[in-house]
C-alpha atoms as a PDB file:
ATOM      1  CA  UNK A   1     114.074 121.614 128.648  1.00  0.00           C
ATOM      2  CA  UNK A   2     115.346 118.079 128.733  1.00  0.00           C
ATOM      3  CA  UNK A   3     112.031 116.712 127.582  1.00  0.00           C
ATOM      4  CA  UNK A   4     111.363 119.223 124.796  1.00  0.00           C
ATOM      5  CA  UNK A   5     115.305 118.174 123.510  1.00  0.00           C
ATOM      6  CA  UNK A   6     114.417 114.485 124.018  1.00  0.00           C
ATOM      7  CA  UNK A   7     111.105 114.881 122.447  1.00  0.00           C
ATOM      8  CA  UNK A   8     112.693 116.602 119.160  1.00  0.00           C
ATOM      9  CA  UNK A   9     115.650 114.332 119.164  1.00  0.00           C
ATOM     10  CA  UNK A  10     113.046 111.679 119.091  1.00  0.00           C
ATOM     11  CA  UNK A  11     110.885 112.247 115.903  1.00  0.00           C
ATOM     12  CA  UNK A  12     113.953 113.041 113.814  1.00  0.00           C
ATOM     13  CA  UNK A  13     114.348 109.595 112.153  1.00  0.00           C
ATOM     14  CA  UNK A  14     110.117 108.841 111.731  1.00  0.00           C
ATOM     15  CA  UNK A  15     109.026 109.484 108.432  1.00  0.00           C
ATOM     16  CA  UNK A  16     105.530 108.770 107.485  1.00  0.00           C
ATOM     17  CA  UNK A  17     106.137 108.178 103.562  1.00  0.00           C
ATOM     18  CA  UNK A  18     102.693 110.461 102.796  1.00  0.00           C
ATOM     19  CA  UNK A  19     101.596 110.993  99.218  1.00  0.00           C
ATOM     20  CA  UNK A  20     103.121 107.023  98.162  1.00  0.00           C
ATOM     21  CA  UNK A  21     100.856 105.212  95.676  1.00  0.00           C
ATOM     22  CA  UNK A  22      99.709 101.716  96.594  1.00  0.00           C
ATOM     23  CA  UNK A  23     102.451 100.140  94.701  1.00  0.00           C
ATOM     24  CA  UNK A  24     104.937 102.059  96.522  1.00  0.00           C
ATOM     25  CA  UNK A  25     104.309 100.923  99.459  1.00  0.00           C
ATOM     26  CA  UNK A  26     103.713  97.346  98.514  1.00  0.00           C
ATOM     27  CA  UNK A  27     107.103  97.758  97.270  1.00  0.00           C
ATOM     28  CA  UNK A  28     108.606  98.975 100.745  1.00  0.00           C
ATOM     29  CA  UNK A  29     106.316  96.931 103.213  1.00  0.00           C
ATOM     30  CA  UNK A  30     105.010  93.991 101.377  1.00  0.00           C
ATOM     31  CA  UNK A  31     101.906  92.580  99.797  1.00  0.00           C
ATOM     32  CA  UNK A  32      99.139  94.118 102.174  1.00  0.00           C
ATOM     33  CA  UNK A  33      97.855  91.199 104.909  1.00  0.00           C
ATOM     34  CA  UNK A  34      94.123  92.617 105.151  1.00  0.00           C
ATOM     35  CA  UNK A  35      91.707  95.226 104.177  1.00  0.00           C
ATOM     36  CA  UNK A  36      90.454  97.592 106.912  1.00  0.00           C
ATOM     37  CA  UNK A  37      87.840  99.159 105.226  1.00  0.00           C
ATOM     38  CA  UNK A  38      86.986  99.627 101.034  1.00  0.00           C
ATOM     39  CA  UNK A  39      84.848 102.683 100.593  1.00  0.00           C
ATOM     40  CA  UNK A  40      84.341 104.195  96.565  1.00  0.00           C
ATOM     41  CA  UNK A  41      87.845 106.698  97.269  1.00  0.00           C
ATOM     42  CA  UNK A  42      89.266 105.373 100.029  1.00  0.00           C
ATOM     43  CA  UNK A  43      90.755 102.359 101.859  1.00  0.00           C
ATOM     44  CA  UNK A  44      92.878 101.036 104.432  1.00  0.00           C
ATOM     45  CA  UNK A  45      95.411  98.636 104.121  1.00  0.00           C
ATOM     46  CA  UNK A  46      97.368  96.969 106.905  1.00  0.00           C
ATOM     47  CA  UNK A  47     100.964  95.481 106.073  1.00  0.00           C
ATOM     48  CA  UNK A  48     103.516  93.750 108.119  1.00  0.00           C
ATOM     49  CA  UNK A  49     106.601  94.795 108.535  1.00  0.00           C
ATOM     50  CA  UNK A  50     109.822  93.629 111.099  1.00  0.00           C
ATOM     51  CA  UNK A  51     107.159  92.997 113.369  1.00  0.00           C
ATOM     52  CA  UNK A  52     105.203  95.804 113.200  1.00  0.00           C
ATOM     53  CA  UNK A  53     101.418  95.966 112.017  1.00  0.00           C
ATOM     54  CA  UNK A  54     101.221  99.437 109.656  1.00  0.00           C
ATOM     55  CA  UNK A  55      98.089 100.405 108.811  1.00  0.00           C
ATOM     56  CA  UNK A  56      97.881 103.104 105.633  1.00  0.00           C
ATOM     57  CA  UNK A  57      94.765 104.893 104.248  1.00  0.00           C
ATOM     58  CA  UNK A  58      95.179 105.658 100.764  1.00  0.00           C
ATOM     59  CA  UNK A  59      92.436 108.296  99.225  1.00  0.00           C
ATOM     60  CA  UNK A  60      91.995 107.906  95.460  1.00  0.00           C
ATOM     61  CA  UNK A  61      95.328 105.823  95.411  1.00  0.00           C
ATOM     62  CA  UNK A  62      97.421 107.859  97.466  1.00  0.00           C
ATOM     63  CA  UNK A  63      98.863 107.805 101.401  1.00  0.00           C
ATOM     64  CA  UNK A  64      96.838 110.276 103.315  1.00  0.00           C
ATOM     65  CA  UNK A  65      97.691 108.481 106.783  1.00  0.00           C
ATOM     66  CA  UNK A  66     100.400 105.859 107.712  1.00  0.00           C
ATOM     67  CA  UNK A  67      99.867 104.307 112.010  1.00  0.00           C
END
């Protein structure tokens, strides 16, 4: 029961900031550092952030995944 609590308690604050256009996130993380992959619809970006590497795939201009 503890760890269920924890593990609730725990993901309350994350927030993956899906459906953001490009320029919203270069607006909350920065100009991207690198391009993962370019495909025709799709791409991956990776920004830097307090430390942190985030890596978002945008489909036709739009966050579909944020790691």
């Amino acid at each position: 029961m503890k760890t269920l609590l924890f593990l609730l308690l725990a993901t309350l604050p994350c927030s993956a900031h899906l459906g953001e256009t490009e320029a919203q996130c270069i607006a909350r993380y920065g100009a991207h550092i690198w391009t993962l992959k370019d495909y025709d619809r799709a791409k991956s970006e990776t920004f830097k952030k307090n430390g942190f590497d985030i890596i978002i795939t945008f489909l036709d201009g739009v966050a579909v995944s944020v790691s």
